[in-house]
PDB file of N, CA and C in Angstrom:
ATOM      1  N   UNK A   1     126.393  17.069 -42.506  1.00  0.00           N
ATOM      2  CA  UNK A   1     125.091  16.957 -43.178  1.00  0.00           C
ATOM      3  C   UNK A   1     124.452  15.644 -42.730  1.00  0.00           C
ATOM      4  N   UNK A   2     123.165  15.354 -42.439  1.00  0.00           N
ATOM      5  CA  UNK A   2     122.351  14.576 -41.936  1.00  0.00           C
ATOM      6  C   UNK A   2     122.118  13.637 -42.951  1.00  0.00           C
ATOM      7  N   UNK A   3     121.445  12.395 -42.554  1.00  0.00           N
ATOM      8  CA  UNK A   3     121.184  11.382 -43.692  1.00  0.00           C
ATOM      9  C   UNK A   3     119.944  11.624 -44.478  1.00  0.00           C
ATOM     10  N   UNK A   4     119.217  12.612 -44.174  1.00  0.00           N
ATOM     11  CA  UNK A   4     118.100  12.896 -45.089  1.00  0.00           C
ATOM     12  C   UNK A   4     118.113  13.786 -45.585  1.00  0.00           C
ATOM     13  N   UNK A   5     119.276  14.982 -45.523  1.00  0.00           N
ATOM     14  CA  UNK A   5     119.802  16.326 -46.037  1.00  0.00           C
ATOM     15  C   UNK A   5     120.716  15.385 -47.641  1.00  0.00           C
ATOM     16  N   UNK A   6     121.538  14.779 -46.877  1.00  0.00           N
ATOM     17  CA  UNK A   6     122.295  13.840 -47.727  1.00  0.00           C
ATOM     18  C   UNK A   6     120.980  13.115 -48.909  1.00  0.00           C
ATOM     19  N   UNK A   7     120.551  12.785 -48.868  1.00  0.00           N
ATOM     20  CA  UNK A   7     119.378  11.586 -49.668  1.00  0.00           C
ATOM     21  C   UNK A   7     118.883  12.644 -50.089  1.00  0.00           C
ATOM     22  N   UNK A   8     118.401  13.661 -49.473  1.00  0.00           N
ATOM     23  CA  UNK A   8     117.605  14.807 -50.402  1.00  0.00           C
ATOM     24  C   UNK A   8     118.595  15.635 -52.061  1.00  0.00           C
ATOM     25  N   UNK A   9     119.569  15.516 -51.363  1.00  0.00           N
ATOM     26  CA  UNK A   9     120.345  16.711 -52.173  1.00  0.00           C
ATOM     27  C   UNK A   9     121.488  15.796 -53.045  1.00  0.00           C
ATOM     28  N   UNK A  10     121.419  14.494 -53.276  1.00  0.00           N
ATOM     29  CA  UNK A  10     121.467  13.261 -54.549  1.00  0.00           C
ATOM     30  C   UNK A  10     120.169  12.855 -55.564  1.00  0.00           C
ATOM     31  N   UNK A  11     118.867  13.228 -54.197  1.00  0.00           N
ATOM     32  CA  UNK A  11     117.797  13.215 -55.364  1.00  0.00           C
ATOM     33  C   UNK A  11     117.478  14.415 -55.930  1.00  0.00           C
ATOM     34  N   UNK A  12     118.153  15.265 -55.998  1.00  0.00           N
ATOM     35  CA  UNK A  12     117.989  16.298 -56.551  1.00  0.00           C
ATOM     36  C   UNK A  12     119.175  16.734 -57.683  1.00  0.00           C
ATOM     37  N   UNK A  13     120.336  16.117 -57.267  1.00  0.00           N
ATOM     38  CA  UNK A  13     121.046  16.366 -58.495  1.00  0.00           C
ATOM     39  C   UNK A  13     120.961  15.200 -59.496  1.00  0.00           C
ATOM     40  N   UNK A  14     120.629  13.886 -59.269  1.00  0.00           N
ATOM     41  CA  UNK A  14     120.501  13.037 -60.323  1.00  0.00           C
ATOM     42  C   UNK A  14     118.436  12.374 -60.425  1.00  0.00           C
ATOM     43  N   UNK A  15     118.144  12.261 -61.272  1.00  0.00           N
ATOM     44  CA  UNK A  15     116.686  11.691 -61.548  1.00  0.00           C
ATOM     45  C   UNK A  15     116.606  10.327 -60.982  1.00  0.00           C
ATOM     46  N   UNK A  16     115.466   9.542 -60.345  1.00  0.00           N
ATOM     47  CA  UNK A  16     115.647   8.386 -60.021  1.00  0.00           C
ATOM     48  C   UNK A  16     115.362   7.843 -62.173  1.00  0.00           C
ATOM     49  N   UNK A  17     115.512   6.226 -61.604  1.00  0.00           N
ATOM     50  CA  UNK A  17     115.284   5.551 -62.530  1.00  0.00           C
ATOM     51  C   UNK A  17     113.900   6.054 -63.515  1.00  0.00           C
ATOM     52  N   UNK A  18     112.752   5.640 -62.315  1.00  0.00           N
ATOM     53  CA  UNK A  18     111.618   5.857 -62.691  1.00  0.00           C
ATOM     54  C   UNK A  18     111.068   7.037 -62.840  1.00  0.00           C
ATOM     55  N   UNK A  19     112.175   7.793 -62.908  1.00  0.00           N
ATOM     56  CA  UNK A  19     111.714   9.681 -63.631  1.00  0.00           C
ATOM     57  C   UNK A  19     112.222   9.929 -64.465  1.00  0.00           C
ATOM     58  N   UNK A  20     113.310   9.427 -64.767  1.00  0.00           N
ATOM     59  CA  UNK A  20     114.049   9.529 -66.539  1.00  0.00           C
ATOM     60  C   UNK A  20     113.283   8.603 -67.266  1.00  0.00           C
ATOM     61  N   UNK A  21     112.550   7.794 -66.875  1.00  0.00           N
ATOM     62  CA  UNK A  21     111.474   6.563 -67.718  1.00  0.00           C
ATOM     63  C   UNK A  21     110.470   7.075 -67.866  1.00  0.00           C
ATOM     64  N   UNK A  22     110.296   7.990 -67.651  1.00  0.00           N
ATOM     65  CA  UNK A  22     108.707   8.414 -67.300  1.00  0.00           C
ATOM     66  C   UNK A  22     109.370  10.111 -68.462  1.00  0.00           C
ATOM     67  N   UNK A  23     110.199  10.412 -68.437  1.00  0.00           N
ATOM     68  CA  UNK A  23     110.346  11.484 -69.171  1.00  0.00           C
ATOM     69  C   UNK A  23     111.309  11.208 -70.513  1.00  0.00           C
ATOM     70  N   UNK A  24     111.621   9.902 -70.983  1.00  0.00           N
ATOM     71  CA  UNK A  24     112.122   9.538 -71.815  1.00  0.00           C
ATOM     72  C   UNK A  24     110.695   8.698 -72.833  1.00  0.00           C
ATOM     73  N   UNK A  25     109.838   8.554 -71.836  1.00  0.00           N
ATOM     74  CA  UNK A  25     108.535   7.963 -72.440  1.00  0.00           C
ATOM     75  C   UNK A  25     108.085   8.867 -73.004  1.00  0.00           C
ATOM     76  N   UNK A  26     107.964  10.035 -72.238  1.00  0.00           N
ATOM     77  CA  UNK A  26     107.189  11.192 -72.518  1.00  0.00           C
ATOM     78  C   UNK A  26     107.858  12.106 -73.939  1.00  0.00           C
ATOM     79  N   UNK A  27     109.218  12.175 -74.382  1.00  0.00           N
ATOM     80  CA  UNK A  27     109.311  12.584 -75.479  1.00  0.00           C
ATOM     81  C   UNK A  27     109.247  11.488 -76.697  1.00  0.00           C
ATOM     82  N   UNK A  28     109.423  10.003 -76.277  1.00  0.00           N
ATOM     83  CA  UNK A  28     109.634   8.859 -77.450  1.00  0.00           C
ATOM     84  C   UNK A  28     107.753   9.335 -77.839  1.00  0.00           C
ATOM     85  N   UNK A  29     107.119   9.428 -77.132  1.00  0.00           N
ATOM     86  CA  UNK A  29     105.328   8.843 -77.414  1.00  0.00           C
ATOM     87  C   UNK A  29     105.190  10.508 -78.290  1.00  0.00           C
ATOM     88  N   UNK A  30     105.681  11.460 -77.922  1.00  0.00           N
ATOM     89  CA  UNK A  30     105.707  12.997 -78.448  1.00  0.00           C
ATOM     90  C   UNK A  30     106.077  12.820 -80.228  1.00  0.00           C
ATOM     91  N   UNK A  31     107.635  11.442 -80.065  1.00  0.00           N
ATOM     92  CA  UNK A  31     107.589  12.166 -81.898  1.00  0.00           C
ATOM     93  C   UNK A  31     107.321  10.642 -82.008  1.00  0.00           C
ATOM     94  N   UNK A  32     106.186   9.591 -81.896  1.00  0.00           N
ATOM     95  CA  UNK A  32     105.832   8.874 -82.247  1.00  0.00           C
ATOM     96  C   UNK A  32     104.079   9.298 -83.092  1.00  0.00           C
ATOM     97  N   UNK A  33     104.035  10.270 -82.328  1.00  0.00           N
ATOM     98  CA  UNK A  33     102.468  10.547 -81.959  1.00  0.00           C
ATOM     99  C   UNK A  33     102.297  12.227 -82.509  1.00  0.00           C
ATOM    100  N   UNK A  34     103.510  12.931 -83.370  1.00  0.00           N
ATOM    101  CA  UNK A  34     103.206  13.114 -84.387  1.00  0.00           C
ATOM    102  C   UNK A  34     103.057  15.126 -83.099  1.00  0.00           C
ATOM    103  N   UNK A  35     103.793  14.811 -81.896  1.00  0.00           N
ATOM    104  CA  UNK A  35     104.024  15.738 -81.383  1.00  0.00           C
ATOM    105  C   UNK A  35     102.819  16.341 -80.074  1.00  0.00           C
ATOM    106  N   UNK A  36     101.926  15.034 -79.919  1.00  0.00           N
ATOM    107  CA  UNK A  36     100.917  14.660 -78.951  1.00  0.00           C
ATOM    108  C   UNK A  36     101.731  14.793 -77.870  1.00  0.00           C
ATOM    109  N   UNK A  37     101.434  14.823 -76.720  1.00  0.00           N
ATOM    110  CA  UNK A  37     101.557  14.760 -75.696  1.00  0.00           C
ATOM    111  C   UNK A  37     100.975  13.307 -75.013  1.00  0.00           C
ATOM    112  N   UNK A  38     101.511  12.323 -73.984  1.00  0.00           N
ATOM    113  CA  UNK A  38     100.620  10.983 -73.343  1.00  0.00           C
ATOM    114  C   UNK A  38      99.786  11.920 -72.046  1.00  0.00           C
ATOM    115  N   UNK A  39      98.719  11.337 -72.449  1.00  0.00           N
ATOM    116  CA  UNK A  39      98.291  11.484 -71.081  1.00  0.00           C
ATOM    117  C   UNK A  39      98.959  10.985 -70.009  1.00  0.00           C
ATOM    118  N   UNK A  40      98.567  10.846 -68.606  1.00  0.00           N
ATOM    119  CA  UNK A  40      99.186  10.750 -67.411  1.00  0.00           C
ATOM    120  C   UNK A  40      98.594   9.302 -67.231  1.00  0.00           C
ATOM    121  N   UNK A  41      97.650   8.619 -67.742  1.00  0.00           N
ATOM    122  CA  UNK A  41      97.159   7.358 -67.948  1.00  0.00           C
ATOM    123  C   UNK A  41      98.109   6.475 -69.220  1.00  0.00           C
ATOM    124  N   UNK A  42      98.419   7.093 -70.527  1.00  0.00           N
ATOM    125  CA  UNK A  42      99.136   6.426 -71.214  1.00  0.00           C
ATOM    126  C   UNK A  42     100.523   6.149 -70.460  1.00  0.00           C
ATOM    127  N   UNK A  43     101.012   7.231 -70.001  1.00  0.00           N
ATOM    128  CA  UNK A  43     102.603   6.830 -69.277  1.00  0.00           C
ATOM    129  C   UNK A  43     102.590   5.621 -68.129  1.00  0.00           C
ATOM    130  N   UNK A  44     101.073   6.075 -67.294  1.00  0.00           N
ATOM    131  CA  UNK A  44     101.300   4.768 -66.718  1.00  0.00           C
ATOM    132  C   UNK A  44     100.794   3.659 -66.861  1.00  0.00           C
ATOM    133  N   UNK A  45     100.237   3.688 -67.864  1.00  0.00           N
ATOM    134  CA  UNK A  45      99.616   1.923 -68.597  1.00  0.00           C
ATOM    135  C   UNK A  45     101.079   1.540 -69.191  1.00  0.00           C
ATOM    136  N   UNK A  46     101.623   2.308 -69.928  1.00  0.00           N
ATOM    137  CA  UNK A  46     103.487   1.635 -70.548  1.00  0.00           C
ATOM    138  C   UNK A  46     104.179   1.443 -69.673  1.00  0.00           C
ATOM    139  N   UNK A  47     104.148   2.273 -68.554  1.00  0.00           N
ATOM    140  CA  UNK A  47     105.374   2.066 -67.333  1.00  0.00           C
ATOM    141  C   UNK A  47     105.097   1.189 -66.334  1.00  0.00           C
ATOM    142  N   UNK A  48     103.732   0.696 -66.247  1.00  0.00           N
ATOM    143  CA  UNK A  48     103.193  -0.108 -65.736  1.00  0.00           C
ATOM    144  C   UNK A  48     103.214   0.402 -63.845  1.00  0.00           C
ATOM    145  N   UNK A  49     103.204   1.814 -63.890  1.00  0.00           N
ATOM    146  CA  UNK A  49     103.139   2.848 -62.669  1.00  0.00           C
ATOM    147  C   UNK A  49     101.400   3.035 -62.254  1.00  0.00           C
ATOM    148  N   UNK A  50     100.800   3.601 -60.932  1.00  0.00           N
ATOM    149  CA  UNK A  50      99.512   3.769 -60.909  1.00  0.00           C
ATOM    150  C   UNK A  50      99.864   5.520 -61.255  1.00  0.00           C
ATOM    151  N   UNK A  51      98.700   5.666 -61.277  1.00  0.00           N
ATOM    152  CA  UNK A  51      98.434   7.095 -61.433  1.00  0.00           C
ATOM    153  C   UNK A  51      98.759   8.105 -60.806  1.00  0.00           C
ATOM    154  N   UNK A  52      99.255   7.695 -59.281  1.00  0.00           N
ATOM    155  CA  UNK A  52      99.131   8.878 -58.196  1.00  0.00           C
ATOM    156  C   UNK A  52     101.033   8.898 -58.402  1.00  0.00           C
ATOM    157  N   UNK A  53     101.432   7.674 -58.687  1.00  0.00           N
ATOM    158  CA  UNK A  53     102.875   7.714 -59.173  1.00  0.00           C
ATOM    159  C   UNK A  53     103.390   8.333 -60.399  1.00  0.00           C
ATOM    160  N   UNK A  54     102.669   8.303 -61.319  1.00  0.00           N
ATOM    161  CA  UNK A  54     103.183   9.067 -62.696  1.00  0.00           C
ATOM    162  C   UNK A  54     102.873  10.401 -62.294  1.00  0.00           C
ATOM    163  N   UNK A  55     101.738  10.914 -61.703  1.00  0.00           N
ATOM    164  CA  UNK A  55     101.369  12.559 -61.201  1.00  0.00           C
ATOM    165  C   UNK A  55     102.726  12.700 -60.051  1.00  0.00           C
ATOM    166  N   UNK A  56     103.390  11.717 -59.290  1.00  0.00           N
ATOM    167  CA  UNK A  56     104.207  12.418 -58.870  1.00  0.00           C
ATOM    168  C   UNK A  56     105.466  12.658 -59.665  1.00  0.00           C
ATOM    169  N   UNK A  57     105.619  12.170 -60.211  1.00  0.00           N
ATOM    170  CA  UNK A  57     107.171  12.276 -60.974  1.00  0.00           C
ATOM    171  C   UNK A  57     107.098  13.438 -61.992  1.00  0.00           C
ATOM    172  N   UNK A  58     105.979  13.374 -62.612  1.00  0.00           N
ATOM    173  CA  UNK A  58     105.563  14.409 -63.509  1.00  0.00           C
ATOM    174  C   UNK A  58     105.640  15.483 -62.657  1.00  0.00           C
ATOM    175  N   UNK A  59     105.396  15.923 -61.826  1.00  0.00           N
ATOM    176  CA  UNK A  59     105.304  17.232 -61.066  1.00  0.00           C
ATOM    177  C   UNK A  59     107.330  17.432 -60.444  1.00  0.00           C
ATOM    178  N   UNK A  60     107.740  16.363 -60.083  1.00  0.00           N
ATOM    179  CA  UNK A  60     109.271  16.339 -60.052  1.00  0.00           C
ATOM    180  C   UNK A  60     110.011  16.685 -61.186  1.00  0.00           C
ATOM    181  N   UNK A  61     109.239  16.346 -62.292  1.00  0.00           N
ATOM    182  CA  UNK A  61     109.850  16.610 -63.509  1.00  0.00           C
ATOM    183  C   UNK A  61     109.793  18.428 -63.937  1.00  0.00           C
ATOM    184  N   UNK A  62     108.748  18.886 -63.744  1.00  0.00           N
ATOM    185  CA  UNK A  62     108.346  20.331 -63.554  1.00  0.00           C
ATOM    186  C   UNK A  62     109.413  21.145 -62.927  1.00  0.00           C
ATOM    187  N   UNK A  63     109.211  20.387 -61.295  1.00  0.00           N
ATOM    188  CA  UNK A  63     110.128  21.228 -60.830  1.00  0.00           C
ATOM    189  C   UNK A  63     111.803  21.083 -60.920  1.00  0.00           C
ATOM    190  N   UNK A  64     112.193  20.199 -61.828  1.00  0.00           N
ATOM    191  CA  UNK A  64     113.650  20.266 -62.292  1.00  0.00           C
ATOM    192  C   UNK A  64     113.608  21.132 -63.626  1.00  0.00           C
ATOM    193  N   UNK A  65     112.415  21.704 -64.310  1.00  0.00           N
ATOM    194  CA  UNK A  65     112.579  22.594 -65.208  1.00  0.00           C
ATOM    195  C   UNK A  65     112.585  21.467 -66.537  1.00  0.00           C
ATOM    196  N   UNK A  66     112.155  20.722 -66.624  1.00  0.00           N
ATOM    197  CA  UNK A  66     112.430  19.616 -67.935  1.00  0.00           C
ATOM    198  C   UNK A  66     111.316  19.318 -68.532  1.00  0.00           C
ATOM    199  N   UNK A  67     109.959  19.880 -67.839  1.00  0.00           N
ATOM    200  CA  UNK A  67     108.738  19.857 -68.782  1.00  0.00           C
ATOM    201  C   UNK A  67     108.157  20.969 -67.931  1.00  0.00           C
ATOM    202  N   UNK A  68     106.791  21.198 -68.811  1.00  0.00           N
ATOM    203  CA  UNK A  68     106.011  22.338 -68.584  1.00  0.00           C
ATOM    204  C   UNK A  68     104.551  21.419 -68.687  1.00  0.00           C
ATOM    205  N   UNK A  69     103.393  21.677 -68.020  1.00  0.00           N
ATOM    206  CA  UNK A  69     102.545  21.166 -67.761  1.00  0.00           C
ATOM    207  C   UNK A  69     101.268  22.584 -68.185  1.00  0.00           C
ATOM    208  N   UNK A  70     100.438  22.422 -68.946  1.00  0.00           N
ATOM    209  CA  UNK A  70      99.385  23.518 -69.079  1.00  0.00           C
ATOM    210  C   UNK A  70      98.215  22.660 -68.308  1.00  0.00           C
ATOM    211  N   UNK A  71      97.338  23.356 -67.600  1.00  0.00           N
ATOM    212  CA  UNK A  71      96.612  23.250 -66.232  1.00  0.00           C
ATOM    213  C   UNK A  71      95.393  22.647 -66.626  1.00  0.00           C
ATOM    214  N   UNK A  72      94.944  21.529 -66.416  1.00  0.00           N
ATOM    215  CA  UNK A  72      93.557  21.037 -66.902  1.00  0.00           C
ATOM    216  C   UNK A  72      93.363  20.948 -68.602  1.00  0.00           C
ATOM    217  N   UNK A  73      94.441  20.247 -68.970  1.00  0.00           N
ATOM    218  CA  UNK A  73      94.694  20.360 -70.163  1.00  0.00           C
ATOM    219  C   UNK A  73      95.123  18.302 -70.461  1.00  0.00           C
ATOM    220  N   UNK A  74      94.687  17.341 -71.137  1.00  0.00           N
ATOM    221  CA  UNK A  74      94.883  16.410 -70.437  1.00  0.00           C
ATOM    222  C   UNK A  74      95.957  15.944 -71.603  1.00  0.00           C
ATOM    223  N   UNK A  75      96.766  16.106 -72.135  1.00  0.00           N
ATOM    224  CA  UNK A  75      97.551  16.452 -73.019  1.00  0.00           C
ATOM    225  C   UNK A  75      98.756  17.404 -73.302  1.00  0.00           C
ATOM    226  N   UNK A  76      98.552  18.350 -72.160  1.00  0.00           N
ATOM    227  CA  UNK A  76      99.242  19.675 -71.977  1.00  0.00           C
ATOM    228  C   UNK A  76     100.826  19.469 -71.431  1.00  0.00           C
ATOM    229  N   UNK A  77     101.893  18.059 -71.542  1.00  0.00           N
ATOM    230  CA  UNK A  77     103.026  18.307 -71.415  1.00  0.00           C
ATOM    231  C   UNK A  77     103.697  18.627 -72.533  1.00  0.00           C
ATOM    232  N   UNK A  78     104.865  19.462 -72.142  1.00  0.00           N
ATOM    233  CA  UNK A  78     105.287  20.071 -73.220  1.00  0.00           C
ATOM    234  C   UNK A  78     107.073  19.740 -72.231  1.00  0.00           C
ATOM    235  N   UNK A  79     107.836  19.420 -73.160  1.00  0.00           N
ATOM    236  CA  UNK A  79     109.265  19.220 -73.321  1.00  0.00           C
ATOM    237  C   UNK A  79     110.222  20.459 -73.589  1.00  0.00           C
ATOM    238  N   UNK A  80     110.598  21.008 -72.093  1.00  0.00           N
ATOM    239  CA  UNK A  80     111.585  22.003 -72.513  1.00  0.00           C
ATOM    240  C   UNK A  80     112.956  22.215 -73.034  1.00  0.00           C
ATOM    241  N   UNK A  81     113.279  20.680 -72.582  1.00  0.00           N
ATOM    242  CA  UNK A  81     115.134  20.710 -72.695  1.00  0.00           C
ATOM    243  C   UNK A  81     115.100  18.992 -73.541  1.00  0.00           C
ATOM    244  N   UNK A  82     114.975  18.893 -74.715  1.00  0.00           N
ATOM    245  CA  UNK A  82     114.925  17.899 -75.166  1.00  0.00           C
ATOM    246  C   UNK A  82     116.169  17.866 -76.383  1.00  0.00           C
ATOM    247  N   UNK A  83     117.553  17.345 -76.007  1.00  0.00           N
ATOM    248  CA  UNK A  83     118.721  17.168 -76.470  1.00  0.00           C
ATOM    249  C   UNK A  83     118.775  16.297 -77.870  1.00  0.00           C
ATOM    250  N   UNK A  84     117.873  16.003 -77.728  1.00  0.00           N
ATOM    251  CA  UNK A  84     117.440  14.625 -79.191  1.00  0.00           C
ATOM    252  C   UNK A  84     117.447  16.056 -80.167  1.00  0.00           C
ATOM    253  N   UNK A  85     116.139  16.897 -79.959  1.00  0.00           N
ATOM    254  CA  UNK A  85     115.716  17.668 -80.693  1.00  0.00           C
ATOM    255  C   UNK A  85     116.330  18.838 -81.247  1.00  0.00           C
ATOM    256  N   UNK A  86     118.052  18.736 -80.787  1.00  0.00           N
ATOM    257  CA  UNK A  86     118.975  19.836 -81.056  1.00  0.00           C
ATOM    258  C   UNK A  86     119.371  19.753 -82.009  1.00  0.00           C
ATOM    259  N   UNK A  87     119.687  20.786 -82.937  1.00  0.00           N
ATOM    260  CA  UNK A  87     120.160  20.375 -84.312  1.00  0.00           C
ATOM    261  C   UNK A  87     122.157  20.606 -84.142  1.00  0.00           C
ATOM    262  N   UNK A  88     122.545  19.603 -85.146  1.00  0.00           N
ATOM    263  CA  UNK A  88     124.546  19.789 -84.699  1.00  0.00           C
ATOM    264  C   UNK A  88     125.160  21.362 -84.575  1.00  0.00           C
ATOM    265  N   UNK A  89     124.482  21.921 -84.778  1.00  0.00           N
ATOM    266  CA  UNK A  89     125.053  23.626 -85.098  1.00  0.00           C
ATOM    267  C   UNK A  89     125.066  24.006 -83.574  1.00  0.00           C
ATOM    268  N   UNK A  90     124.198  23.870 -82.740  1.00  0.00           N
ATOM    269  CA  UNK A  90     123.816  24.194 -81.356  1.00  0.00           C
ATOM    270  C   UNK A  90     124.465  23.530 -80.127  1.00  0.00           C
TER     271      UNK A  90
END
């Protein structure tokens, strides 16, 4: 396996730093905020990320299946696999 086959297929089984921050933001601001969603501007005014960086991770985050995004919606993330939110029975 090649060194960029290799680098690809570690970033794919583990999240970088700055995508578990960016999706650990994204459910803390959810039950702070009363089940709001951050915009893509709030995550990166806290993370102190530009914009074209939080739109990418957010879309990485999609495609690992860990949020859902509704389309022109500026509010529209939604948390699919959120382990906090499991109750002990499950």
């Amino acid at each position: 396996m090649d060194t960029r086959r290799k680098i690809a297929h570690m970033q794919q089984r583990q999240p970088s730093r700055t995508r578990q921050e960016v999706y650990d933001f994204i459910k803390r601001y959810k039950r702070e905020h009363a089940g709001n969603s951050p915009t893509l501007r709030n995550i990166g005014e806290a993370l102190y990320l530009s914009l074209s960086s939080v739109n990418y991770h957010v879309r990485q985050l999609q495609k690992e299946g860990r949020i859902q995004r509704t389309p022109h919606v500026a509010r529209g993330i939604v948390v699919l696999h959120d382990d906090d939110e499991l109750s002990p029975d499950e």
